[in-house]
PDB file of N, CA and C in Angstrom:
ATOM      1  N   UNK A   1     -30.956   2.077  11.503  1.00  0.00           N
ATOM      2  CA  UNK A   1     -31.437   1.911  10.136  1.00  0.00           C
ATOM      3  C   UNK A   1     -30.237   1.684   9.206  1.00  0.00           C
ATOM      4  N   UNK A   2     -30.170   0.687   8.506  1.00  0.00           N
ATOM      5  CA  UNK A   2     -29.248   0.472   7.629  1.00  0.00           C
ATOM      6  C   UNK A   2     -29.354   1.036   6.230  1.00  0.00           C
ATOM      7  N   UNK A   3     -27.885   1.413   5.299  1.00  0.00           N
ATOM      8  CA  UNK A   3     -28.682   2.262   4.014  1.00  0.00           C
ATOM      9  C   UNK A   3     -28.947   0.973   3.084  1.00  0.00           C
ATOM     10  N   UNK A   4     -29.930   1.399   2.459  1.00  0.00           N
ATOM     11  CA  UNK A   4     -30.186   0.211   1.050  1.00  0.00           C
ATOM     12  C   UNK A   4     -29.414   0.453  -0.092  1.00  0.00           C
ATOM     13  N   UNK A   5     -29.155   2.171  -0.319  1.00  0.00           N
ATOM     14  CA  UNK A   5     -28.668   2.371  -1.692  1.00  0.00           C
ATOM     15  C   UNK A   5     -27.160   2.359  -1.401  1.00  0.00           C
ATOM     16  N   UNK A   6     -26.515   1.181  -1.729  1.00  0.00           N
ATOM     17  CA  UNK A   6     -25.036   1.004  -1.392  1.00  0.00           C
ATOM     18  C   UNK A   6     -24.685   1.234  -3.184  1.00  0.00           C
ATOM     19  N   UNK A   7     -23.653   2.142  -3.233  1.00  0.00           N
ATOM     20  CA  UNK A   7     -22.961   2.393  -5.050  1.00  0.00           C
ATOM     21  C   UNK A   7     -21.448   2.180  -4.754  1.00  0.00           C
ATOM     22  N   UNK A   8     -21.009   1.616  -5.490  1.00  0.00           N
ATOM     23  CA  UNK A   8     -19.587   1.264  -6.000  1.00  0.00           C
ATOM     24  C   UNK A   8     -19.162   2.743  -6.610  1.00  0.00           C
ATOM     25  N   UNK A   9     -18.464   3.283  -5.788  1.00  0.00           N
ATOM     26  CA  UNK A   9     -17.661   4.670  -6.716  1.00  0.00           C
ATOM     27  C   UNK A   9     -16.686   4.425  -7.191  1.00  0.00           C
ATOM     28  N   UNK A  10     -16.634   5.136  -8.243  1.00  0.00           N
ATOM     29  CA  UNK A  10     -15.724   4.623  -9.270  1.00  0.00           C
ATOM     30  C   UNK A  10     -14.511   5.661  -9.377  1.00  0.00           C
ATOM     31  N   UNK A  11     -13.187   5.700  -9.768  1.00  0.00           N
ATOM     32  CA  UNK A  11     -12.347   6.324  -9.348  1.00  0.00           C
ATOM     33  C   UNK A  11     -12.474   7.306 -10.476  1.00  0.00           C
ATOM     34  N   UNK A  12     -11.793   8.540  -9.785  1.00  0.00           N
ATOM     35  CA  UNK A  12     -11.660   9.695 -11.108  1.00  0.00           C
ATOM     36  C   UNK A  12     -11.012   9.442 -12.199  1.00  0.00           C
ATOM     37  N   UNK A  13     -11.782  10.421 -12.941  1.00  0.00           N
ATOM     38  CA  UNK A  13     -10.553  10.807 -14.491  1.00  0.00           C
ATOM     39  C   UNK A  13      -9.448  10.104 -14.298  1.00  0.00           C
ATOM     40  N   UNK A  14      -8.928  11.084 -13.561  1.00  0.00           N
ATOM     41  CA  UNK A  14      -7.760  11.680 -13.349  1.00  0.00           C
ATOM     42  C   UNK A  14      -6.881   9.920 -13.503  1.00  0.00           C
ATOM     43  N   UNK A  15      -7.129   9.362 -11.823  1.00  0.00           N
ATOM     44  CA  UNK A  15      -6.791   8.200 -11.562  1.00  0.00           C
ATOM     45  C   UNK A  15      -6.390   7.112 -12.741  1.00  0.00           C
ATOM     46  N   UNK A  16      -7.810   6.939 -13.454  1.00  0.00           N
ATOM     47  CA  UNK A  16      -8.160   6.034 -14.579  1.00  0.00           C
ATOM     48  C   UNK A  16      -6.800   6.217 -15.283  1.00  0.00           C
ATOM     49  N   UNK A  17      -7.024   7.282 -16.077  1.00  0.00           N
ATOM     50  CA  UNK A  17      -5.687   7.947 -16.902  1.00  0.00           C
ATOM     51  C   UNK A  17      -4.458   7.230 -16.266  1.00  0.00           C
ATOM     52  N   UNK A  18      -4.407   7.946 -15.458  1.00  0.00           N
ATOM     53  CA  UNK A  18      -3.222   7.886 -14.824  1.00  0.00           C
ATOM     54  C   UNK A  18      -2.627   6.013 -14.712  1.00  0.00           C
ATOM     55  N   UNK A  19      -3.631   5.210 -14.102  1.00  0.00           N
ATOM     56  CA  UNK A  19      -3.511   3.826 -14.110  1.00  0.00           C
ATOM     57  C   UNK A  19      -2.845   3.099 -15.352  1.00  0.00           C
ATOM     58  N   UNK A  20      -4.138   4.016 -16.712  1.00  0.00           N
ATOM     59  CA  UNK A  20      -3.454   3.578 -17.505  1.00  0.00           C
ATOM     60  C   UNK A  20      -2.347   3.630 -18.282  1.00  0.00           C
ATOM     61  N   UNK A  21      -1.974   4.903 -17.813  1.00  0.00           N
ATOM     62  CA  UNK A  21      -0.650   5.618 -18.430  1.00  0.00           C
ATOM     63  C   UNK A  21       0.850   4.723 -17.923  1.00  0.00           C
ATOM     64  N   UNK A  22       0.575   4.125 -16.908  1.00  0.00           N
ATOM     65  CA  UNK A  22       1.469   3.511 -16.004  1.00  0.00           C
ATOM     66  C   UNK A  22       1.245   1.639 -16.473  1.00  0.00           C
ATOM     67  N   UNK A  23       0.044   1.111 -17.105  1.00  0.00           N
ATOM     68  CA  UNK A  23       0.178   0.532 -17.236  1.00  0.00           C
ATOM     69  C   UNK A  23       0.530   0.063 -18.827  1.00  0.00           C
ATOM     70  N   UNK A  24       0.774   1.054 -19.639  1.00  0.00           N
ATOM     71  CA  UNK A  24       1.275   1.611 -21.292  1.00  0.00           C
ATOM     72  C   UNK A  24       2.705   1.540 -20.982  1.00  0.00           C
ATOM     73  N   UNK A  25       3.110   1.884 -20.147  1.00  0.00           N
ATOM     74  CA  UNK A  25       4.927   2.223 -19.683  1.00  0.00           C
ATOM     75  C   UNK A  25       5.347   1.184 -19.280  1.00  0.00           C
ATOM     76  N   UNK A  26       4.401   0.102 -18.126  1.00  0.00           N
ATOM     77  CA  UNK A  26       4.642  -1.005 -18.279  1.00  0.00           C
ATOM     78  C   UNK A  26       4.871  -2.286 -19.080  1.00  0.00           C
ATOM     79  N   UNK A  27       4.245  -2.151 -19.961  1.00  0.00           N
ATOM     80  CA  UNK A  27       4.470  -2.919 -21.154  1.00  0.00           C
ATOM     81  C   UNK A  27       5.343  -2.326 -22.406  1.00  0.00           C
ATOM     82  N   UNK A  28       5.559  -1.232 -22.716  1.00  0.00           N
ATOM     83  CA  UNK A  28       6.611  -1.011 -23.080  1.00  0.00           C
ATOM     84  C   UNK A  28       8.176  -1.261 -23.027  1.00  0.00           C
ATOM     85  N   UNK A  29       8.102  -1.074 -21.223  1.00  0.00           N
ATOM     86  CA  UNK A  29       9.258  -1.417 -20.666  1.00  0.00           C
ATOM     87  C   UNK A  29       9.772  -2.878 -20.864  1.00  0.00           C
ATOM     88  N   UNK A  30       8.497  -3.612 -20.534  1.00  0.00           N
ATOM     89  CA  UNK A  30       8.957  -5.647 -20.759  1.00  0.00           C
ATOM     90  C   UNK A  30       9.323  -5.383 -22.260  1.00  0.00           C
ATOM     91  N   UNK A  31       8.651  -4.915 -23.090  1.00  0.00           N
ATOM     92  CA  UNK A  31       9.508  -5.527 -24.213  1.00  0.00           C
ATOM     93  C   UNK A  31      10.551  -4.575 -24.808  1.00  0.00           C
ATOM     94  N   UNK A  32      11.202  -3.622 -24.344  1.00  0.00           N
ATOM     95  CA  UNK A  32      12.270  -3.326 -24.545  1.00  0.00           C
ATOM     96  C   UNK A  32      13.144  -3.941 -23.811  1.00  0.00           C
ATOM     97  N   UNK A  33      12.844  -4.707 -22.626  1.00  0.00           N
ATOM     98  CA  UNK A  33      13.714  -5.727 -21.975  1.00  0.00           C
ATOM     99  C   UNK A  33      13.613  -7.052 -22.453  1.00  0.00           C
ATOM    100  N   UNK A  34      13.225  -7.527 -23.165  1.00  0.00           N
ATOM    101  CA  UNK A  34      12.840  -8.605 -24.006  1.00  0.00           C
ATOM    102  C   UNK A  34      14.082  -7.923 -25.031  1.00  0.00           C
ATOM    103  N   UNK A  35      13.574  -7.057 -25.902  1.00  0.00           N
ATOM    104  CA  UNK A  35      14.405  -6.792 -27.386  1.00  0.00           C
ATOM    105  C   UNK A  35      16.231  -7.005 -26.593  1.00  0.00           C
ATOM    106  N   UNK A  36      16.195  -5.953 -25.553  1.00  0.00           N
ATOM    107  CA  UNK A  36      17.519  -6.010 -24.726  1.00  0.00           C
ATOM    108  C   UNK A  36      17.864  -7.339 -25.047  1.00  0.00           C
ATOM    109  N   UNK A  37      17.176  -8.189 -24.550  1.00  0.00           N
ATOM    110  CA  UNK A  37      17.948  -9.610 -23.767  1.00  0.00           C
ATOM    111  C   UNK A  37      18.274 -10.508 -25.154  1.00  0.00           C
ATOM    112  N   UNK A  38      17.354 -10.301 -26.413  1.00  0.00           N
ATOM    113  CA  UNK A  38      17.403 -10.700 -27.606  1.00  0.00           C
ATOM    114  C   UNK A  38      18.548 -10.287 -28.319  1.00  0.00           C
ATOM    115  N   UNK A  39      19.321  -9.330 -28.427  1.00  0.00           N
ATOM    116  CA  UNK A  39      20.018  -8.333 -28.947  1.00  0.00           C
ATOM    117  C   UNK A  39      21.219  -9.030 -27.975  1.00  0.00           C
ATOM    118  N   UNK A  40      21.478  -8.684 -26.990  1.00  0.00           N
ATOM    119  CA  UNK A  40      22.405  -9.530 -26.547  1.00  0.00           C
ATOM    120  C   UNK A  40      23.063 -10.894 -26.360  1.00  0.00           C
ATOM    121  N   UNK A  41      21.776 -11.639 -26.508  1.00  0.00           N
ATOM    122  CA  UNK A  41      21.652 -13.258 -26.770  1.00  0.00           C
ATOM    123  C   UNK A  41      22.891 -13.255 -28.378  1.00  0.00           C
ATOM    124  N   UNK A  42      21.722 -12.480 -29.159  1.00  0.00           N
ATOM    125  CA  UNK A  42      22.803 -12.901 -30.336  1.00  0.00           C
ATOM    126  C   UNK A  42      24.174 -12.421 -30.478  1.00  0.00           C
ATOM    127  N   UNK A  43      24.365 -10.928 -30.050  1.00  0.00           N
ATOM    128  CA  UNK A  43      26.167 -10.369 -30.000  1.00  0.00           C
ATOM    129  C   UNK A  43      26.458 -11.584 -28.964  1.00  0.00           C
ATOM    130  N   UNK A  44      26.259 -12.361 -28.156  1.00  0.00           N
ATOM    131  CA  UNK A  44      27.472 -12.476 -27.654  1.00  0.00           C
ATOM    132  C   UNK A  44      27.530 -14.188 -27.874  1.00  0.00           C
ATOM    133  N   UNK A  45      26.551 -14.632 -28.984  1.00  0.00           N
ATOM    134  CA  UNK A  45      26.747 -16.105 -29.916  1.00  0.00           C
ATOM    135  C   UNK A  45      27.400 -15.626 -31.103  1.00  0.00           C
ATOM    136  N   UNK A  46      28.141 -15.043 -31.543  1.00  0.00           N
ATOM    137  CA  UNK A  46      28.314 -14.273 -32.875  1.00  0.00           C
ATOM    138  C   UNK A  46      29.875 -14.429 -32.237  1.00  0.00           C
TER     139      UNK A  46
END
């Protein structure tokens, strides 16, 4: 017998959070490496 009621579980709290907390740090990080690379572009045309 095969089941009919197939559900997509969805990940915890916890996880979610967490995913997104990591993906907030990620984008933070690019553009403080952006500002970096900007900031240096100009000291070292100056």
């Amino acid at each position: 017998m095969l089941p009919t009621d197939i559900r997509v579980t969805e990940p915890p709290e916890d996880e979610d959070k967490e995913e997104r907390i990591l993906a907030v740090l990620g984008i933070i990080g690019t553009v403080l490496n952006l500002l970096v690379i900007i900031f240096v572009y100009i000291y070292t045309t100056l």
